[in-house]
Protein backbone atom coordinates (compact mmCIF):
# COMPACT_ATOMS: atom_id res chain seq x y z
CA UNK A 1 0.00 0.00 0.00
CA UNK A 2 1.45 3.49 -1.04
CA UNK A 3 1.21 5.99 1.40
CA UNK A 4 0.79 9.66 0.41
CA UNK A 5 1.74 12.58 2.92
CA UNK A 6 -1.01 15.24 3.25
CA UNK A 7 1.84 17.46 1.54
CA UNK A 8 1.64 15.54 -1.42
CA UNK A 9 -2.15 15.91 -1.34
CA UNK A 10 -2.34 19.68 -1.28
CA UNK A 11 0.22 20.18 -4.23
CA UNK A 12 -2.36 17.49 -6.44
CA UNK A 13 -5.32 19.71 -5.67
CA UNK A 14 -3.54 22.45 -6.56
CA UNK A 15 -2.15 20.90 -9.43
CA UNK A 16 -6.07 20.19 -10.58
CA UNK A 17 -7.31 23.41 -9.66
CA UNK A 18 -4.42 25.14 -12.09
CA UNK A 19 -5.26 22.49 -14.46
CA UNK A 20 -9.00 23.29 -14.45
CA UNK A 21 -8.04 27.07 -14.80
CA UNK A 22 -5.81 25.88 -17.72
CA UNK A 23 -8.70 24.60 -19.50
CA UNK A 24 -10.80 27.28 -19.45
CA UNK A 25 -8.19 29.61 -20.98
CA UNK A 26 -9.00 31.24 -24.08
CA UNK A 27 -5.89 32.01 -25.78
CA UNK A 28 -2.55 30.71 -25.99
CA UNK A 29 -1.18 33.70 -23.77
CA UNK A 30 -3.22 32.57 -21.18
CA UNK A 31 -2.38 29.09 -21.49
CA UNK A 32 1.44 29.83 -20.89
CA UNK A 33 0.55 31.98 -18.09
CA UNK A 34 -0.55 28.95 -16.23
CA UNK A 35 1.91 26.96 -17.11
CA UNK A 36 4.11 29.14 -15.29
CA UNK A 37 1.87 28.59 -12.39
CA UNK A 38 1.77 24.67 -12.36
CA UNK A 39 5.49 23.58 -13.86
CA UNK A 40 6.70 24.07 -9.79
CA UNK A 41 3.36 22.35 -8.64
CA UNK A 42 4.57 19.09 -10.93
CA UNK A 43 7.92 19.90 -10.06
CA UNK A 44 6.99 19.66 -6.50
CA UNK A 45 4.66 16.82 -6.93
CA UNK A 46 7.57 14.80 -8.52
CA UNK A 47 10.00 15.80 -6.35
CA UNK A 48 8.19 14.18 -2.75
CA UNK A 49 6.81 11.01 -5.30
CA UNK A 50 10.09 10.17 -5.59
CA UNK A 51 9.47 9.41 -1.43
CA UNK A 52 6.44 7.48 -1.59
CA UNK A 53 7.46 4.97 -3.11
CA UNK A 54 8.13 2.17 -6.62
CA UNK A 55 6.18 0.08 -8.59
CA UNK A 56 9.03 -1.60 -9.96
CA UNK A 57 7.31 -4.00 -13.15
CA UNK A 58 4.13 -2.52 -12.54
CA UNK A 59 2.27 -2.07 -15.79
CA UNK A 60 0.42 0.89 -15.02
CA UNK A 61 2.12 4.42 -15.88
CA UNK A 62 4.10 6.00 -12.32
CA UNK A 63 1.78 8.51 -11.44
CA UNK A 64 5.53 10.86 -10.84
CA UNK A 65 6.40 9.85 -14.66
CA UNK A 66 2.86 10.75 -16.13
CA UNK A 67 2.80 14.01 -14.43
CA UNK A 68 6.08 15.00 -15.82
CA UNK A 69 5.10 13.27 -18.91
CA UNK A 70 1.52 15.58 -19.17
CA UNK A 71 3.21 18.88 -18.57
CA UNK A 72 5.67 18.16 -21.39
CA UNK A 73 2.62 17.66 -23.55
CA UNK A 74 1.03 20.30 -22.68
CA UNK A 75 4.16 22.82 -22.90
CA UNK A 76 4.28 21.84 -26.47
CA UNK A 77 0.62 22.13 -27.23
CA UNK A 78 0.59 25.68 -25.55
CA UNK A 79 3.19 27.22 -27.27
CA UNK A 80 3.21 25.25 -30.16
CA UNK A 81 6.58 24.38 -30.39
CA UNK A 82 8.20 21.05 -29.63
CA UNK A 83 12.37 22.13 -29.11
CA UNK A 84 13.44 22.57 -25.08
CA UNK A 85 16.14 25.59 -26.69
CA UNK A 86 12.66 27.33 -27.94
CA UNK A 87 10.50 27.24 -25.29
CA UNK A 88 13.63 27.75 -23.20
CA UNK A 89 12.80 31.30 -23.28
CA UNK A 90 8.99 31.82 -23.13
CA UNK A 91 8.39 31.13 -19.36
CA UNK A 92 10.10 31.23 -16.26
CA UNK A 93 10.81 28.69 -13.55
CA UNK A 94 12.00 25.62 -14.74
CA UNK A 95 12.58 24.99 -18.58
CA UNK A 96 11.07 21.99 -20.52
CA UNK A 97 14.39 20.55 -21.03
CA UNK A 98 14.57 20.49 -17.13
CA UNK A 99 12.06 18.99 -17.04
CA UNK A 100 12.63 16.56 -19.41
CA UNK A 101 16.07 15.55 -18.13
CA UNK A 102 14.39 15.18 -14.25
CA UNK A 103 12.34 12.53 -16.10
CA UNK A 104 15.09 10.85 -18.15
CA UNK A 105 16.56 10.56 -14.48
CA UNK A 106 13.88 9.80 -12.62
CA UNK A 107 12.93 6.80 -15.13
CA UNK A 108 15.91 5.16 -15.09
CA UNK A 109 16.26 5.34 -11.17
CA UNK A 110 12.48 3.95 -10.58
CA UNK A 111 12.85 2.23 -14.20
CA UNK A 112 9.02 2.55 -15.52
CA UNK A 113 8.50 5.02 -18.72
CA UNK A 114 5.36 7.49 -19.81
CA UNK A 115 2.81 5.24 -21.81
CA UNK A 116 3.64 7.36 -24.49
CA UNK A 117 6.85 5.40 -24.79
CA UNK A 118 5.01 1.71 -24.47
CA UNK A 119 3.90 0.13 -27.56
CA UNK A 120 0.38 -1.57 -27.24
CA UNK A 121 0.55 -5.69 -26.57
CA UNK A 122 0.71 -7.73 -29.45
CA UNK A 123 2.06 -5.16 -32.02
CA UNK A 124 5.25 -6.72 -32.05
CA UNK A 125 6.59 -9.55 -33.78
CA UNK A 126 10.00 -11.20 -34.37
CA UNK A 127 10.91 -12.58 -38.05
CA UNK A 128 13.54 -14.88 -37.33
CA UNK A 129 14.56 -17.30 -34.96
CA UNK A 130 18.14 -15.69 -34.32
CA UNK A 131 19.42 -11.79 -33.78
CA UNK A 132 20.76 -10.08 -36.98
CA UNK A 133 23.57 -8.68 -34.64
CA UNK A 134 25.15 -9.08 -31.20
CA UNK A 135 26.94 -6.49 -29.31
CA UNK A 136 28.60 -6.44 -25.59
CA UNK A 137 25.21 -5.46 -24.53
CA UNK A 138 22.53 -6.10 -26.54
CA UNK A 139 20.92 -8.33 -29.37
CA UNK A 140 19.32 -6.87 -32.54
CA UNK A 141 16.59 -8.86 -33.50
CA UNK A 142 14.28 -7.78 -37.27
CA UNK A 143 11.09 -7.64 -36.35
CA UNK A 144 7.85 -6.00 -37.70
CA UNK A 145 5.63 -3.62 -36.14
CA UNK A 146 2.29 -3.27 -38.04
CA UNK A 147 3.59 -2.36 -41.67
CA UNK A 148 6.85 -1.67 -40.81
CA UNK A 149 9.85 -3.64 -40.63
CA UNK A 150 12.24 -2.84 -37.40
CA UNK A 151 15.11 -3.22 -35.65
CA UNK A 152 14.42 -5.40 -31.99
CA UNK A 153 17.36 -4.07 -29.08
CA UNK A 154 17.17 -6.36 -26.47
CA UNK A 155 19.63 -5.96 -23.33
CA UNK A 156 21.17 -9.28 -22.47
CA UNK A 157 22.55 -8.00 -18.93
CA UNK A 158 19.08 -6.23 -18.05
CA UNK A 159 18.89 -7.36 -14.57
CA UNK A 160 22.48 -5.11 -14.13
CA UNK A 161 21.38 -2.02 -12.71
CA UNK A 162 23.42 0.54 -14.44
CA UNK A 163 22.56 -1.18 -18.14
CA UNK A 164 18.71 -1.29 -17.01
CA UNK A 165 18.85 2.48 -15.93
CA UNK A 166 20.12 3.62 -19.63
CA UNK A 167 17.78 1.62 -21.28
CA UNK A 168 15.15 3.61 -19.67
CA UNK A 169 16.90 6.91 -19.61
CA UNK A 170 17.65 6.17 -23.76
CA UNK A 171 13.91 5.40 -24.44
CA UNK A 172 12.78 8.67 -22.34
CA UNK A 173 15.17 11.15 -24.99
CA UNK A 174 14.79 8.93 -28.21
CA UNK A 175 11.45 9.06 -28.35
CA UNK A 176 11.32 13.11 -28.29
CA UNK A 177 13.89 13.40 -31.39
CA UNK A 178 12.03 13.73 -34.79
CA UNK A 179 14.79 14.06 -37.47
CA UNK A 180 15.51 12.49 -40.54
CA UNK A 181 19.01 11.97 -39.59
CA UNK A 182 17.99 10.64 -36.43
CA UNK A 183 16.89 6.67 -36.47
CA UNK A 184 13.28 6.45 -35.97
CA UNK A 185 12.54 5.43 -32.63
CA UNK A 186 8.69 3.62 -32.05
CA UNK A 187 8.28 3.09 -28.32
CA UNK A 188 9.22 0.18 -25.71
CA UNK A 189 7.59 -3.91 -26.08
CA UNK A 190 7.32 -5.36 -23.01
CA UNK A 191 5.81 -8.88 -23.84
CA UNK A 192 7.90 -9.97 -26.99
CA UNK A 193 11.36 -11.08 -24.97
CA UNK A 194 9.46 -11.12 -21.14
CA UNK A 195 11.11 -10.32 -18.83
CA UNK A 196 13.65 -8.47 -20.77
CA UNK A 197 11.99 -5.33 -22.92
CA UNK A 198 12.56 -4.43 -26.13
CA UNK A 199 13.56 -0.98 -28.01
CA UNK A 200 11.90 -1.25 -30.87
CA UNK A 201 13.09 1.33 -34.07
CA UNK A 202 13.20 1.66 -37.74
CA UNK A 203 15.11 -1.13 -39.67
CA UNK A 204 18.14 0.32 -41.55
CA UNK A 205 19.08 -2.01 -44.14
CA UNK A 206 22.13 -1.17 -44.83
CA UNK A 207 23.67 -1.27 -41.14
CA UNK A 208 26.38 0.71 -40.08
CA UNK A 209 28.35 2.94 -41.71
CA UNK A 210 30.65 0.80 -42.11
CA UNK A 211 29.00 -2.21 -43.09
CA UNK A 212 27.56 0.15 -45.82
CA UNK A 213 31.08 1.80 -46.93
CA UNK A 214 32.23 -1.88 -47.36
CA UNK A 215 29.83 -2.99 -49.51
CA UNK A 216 29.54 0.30 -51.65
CA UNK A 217 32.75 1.27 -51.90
CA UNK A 218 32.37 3.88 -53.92
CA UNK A 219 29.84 5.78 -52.09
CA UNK A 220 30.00 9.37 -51.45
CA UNK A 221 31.50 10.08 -47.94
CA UNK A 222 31.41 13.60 -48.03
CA UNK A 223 27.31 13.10 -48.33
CA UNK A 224 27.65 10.94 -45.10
CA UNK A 225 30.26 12.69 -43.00
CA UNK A 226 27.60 15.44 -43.84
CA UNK A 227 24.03 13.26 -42.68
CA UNK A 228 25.75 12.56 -39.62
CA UNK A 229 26.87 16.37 -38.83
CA UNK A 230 23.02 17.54 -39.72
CA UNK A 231 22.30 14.73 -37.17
CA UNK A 232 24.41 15.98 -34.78
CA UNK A 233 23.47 19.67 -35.33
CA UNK A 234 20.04 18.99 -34.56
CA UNK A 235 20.78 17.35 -31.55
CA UNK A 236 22.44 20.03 -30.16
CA UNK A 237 19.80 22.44 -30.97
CA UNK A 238 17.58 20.39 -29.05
CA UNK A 239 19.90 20.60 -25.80
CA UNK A 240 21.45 16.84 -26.26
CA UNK A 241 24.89 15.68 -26.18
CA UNK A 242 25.22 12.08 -27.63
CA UNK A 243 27.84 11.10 -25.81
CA UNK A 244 28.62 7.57 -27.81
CA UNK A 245 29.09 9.01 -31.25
CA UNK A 246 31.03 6.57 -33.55
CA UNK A 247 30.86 4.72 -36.72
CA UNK A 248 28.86 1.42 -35.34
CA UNK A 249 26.20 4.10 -33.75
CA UNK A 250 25.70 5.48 -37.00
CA UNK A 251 23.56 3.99 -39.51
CA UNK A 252 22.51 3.58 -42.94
CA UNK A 253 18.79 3.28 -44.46
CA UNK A 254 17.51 1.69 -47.70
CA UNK A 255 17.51 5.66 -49.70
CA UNK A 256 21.26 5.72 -48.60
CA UNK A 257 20.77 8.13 -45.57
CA UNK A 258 23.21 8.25 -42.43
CA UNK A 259 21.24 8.25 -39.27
CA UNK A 260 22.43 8.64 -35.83
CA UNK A 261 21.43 5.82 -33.57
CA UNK A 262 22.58 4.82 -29.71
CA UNK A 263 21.27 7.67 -27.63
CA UNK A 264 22.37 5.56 -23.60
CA UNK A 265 24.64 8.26 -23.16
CA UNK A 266 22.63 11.11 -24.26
CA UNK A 267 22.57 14.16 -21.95
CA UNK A 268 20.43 17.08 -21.88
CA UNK A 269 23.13 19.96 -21.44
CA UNK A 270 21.43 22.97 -19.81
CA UNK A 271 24.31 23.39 -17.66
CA UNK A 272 27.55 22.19 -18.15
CA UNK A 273 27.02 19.33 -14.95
CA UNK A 274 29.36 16.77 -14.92
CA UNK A 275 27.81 13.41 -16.40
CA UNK A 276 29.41 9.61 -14.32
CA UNK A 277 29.32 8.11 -17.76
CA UNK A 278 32.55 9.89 -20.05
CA UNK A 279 32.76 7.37 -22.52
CA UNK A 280 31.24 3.72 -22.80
CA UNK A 281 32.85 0.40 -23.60
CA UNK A 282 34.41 0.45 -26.75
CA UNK A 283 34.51 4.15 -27.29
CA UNK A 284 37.66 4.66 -26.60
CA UNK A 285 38.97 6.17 -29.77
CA UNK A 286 36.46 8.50 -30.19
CA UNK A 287 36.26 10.33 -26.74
CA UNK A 288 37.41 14.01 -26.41
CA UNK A 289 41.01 14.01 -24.28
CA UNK A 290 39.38 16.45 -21.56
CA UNK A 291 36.89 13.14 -20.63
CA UNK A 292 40.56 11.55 -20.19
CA UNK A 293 42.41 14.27 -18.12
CA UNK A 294 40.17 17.20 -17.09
CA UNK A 295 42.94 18.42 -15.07
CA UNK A 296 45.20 18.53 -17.79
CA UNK A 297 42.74 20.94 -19.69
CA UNK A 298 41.91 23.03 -16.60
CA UNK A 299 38.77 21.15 -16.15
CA UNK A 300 37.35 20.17 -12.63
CA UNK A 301 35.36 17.01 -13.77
CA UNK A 302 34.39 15.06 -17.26
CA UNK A 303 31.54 17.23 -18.23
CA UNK A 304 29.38 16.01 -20.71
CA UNK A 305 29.29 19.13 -23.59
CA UNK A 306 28.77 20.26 -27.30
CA UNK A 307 32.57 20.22 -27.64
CA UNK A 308 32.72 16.16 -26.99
CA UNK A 309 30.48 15.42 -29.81
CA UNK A 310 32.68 17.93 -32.28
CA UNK A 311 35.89 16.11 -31.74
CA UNK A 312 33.75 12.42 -31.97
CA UNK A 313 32.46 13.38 -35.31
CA UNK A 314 36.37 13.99 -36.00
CA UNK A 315 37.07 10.80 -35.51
CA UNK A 316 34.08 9.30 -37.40
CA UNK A 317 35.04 11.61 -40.64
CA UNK A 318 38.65 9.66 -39.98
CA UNK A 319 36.64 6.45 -40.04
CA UNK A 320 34.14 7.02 -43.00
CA UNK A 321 37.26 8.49 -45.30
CA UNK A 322 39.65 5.26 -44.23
CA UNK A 323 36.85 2.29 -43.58
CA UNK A 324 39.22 2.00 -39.66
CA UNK A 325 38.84 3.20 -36.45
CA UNK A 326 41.45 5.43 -34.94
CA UNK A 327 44.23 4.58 -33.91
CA UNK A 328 43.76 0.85 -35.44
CA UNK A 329 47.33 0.36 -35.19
CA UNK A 330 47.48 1.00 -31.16
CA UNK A 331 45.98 -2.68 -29.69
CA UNK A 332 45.46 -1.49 -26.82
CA UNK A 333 43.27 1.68 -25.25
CA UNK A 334 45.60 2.45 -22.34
CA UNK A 335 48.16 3.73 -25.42
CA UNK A 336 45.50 5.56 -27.48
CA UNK A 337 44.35 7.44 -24.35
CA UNK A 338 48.28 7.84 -23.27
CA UNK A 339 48.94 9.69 -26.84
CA UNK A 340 45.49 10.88 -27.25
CA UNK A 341 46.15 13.52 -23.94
CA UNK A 342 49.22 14.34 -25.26
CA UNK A 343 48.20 15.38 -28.70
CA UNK A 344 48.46 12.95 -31.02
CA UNK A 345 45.65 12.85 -33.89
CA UNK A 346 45.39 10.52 -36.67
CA UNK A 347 47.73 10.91 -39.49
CA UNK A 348 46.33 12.25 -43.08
CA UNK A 349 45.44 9.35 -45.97
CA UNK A 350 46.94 10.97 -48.88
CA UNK A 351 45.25 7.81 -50.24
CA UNK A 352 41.92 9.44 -49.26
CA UNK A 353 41.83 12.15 -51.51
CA UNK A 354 39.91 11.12 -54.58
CA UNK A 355 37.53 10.32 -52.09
CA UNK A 356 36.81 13.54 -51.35
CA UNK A 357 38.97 14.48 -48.78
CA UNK A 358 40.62 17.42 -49.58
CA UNK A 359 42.54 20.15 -47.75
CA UNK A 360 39.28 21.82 -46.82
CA UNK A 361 37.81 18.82 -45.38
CA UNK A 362 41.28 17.80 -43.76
CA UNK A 363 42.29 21.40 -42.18
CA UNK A 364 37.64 20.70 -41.11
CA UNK A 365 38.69 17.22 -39.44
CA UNK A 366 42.28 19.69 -37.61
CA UNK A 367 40.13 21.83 -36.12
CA UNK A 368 37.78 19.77 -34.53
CA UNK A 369 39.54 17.75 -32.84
CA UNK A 370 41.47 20.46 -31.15
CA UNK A 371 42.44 19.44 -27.78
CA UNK A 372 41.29 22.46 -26.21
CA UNK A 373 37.60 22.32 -26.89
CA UNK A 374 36.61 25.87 -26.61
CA UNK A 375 38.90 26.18 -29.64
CA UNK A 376 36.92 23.17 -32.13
CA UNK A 377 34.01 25.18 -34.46
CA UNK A 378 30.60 25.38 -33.85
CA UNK A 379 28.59 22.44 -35.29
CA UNK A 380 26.63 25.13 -37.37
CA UNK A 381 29.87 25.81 -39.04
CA UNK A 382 30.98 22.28 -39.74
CA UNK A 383 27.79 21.73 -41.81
CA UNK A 384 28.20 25.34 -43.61
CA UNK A 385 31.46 24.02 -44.74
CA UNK A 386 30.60 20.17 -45.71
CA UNK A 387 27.35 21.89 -47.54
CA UNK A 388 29.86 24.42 -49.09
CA UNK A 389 32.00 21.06 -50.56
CA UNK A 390 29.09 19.64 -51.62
CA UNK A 391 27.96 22.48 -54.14
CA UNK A 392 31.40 23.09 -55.29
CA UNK A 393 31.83 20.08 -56.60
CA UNK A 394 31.31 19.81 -60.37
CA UNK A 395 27.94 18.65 -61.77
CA UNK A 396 29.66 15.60 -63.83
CA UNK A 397 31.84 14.66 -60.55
CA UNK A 398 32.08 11.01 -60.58
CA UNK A 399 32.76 9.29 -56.86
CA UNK A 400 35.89 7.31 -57.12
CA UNK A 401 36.23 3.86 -56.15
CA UNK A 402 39.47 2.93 -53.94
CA UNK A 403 41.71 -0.02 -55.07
CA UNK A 404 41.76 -1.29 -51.81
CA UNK A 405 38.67 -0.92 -48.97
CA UNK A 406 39.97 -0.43 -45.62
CA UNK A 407 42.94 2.32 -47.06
CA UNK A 408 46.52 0.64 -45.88
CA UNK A 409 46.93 4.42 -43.77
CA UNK A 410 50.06 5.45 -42.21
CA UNK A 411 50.66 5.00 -38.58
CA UNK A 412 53.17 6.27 -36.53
């Protein structure tokens, strides 16, 4: 039995009194108005439900979550805009994309999700008998979902309570983004793989970037260096730092489109508080040297910022112009970070440049993965300048095909 203090009590009724006065309002002034007046009673209401108590596997909505959930909704339908930078501005007291990232945290500590993020029982099915991929983590299973086909991400170490905490903190922020460089992301299944759930998104056909670049060798890479900037740019328009970004969490669709996938480490950055995750498993090679050594940089803590995700898509333009990960000739992660914090970049293909990666695009790569991050470009800029190579290019230009696919690169 969950008790409720008489606290608790008074900020609901006065919740449902502003929300009755909400109702009533005719015009859209009016409407943000109250929502100044009942973001602190959620706020509040959230804030003590975190006290009375968890539902843990319950299947009906946390009455916290659904609050927090509603007022989101609502932000959006009152100002009719759906970005936390916009509506940043229009009210005071706490900003949606507070508000949003107390839920993201609050889900993945109580782990339960808004309905609007559970798919409806039955809706779900798996096509084959075996997962299409396997990672340290998680299985990908194709599956379909009504019409569509999708991708199935099961956690195989769900019961650990860090991995179980991003799955729910991932589903909270993917299901938000709307973007067409941004994998589609449906909602949650709980029935399909019981007791594990399921994250359940668009298929991509042609898998990673990678995968793709292998089997269409000849593909244009300034196109996809550029899909995965415009991903990137809207991301951080929307207040989100990936956190993961890398070649295997990028991903290609059937019309040849890069798409940014993987959000577990996604942040919302509305101040620059340090994150506990700085890089995950595997990620090594792409992670900013301040996550490494704040000190070194004059840097208190790992903060989780814009400036990360600059000098990761650095290392992904690397990867998408050579078909290898950074550093490939360093075995061993202890050396890349040793040479990473003292400067050391990737050395130029020079067999990369009928590829399309000229000195513009190599001096582009330079600067972002500066080691002092206040000194890599704006992500606006990066895509001004990968645009700018795109419409310079003559109308007959014909993408070259390598001899060889990975590029034997230098190393030092």
């Amino acid at each position: 039995m969950r008790t409720v203090s008489l606290k608790t009590q008074a900020h609901r009724q006065e919740n449902h009194k502003n929300r009755n006065h909400y109702e009533n309002a005719g015009s859209a002034a009016s409407a943000v108005i109250c929502h100044k007046q009942i973001a602190h009673h959620y706020v509040a209401i959230a804030v003590y439900g975190v006290h009375i108590g968890r539902d843990e596997g319950s299947p009906e909505e946390n009455p916290v979550v659904g609050c927090l959930n509603s007022l989101l909704h609502d932000l959006d339908e009152a100002t009719g805009i759906h970005s936390p930078v916009q509506s940043f501005d229009i009210w005071e007291g706490p900003s949606r994309r507070e508000i949003l990232d107390f839920q993201r945290k609050l889900c993945g500590n109580l782990k339960t999700l808004p309905k609007s993020c559970i798919l409806p029982p039955g809706t779900v099915q798996r096509l084959y008998e075996h997962p299409q991929a396997s990672g340290g983590f998680a299985d990908v299973w194709k599956g379909q979902h009504g019409e569509r086909v999708v991708a199935l991400k099961v956690l195989r170490g769900q019961s650990a309570e860090e991995d179980s905490q991003t799955f729910f903190r991932e589903a909270v922020i993917w299901k938000r983004l709307r973007h067409r460089n941004i994998v589609t992301f449906y909602g949650i299944d709980k029935q399909l793989f019981r007791p594990r759930q399921t994250m359940v998104s668009a298929w991509m056909s042609h898998g990673t970037v990678s995968n793709y670049l292998y089997n269409n060798p000849a593909a244009d890479r300034i196109k996809l260096v550029l899909d995965a900037a415009e991903g990137l740019e809207y991301l951080q328009k929307e207040g989100i730092v990936h956190g993961d970004l890398k070649g295997a969490n990028i991903l290609v669709d059937e019309e040849h489109i890069a798409c940014l996938s993987d959000f577990g480490l996604a942040a919302l950055h509305y101040t620059r508080k340090p994150e506990t995750e700085s890089a995950s498993i595997g990620s090594t090679r792409w992670t900013a040297p301040e996550l490494f050594d704040p000190e070194r940089f004059k840097l208190e803590k790992a903060e989780s910022s814009p400036q990360i995700d600059i000098y990761a898509l650095s290392m992904v333009m690397w990867e998408i112009f050579t078909g290898r990960v950074p550093f490939y000739y360093w075995r061993r992660d202890a050396t890349v970070i040793h040479h990473v914090v003292q400067g050391k970049r990737p050395l130029r293909p020079v067999q990369a440049t009928p590829l399309g990666l000229s000195d513009a695009i190599w001096a582009l790569m330079q600067s972002c993965w500066e080691s002092d991050g206040q000194q890599r470009p704006h992500i606006d800029d990066v895509v001004g300048q990968l645009r700018g190579e795109l419409m310079e290019r003559p109308g007959d230009h014909v993408h070259h095909t390598p001899q060889e696919w990975p590029l034997n690169v230098s190393s030092y």
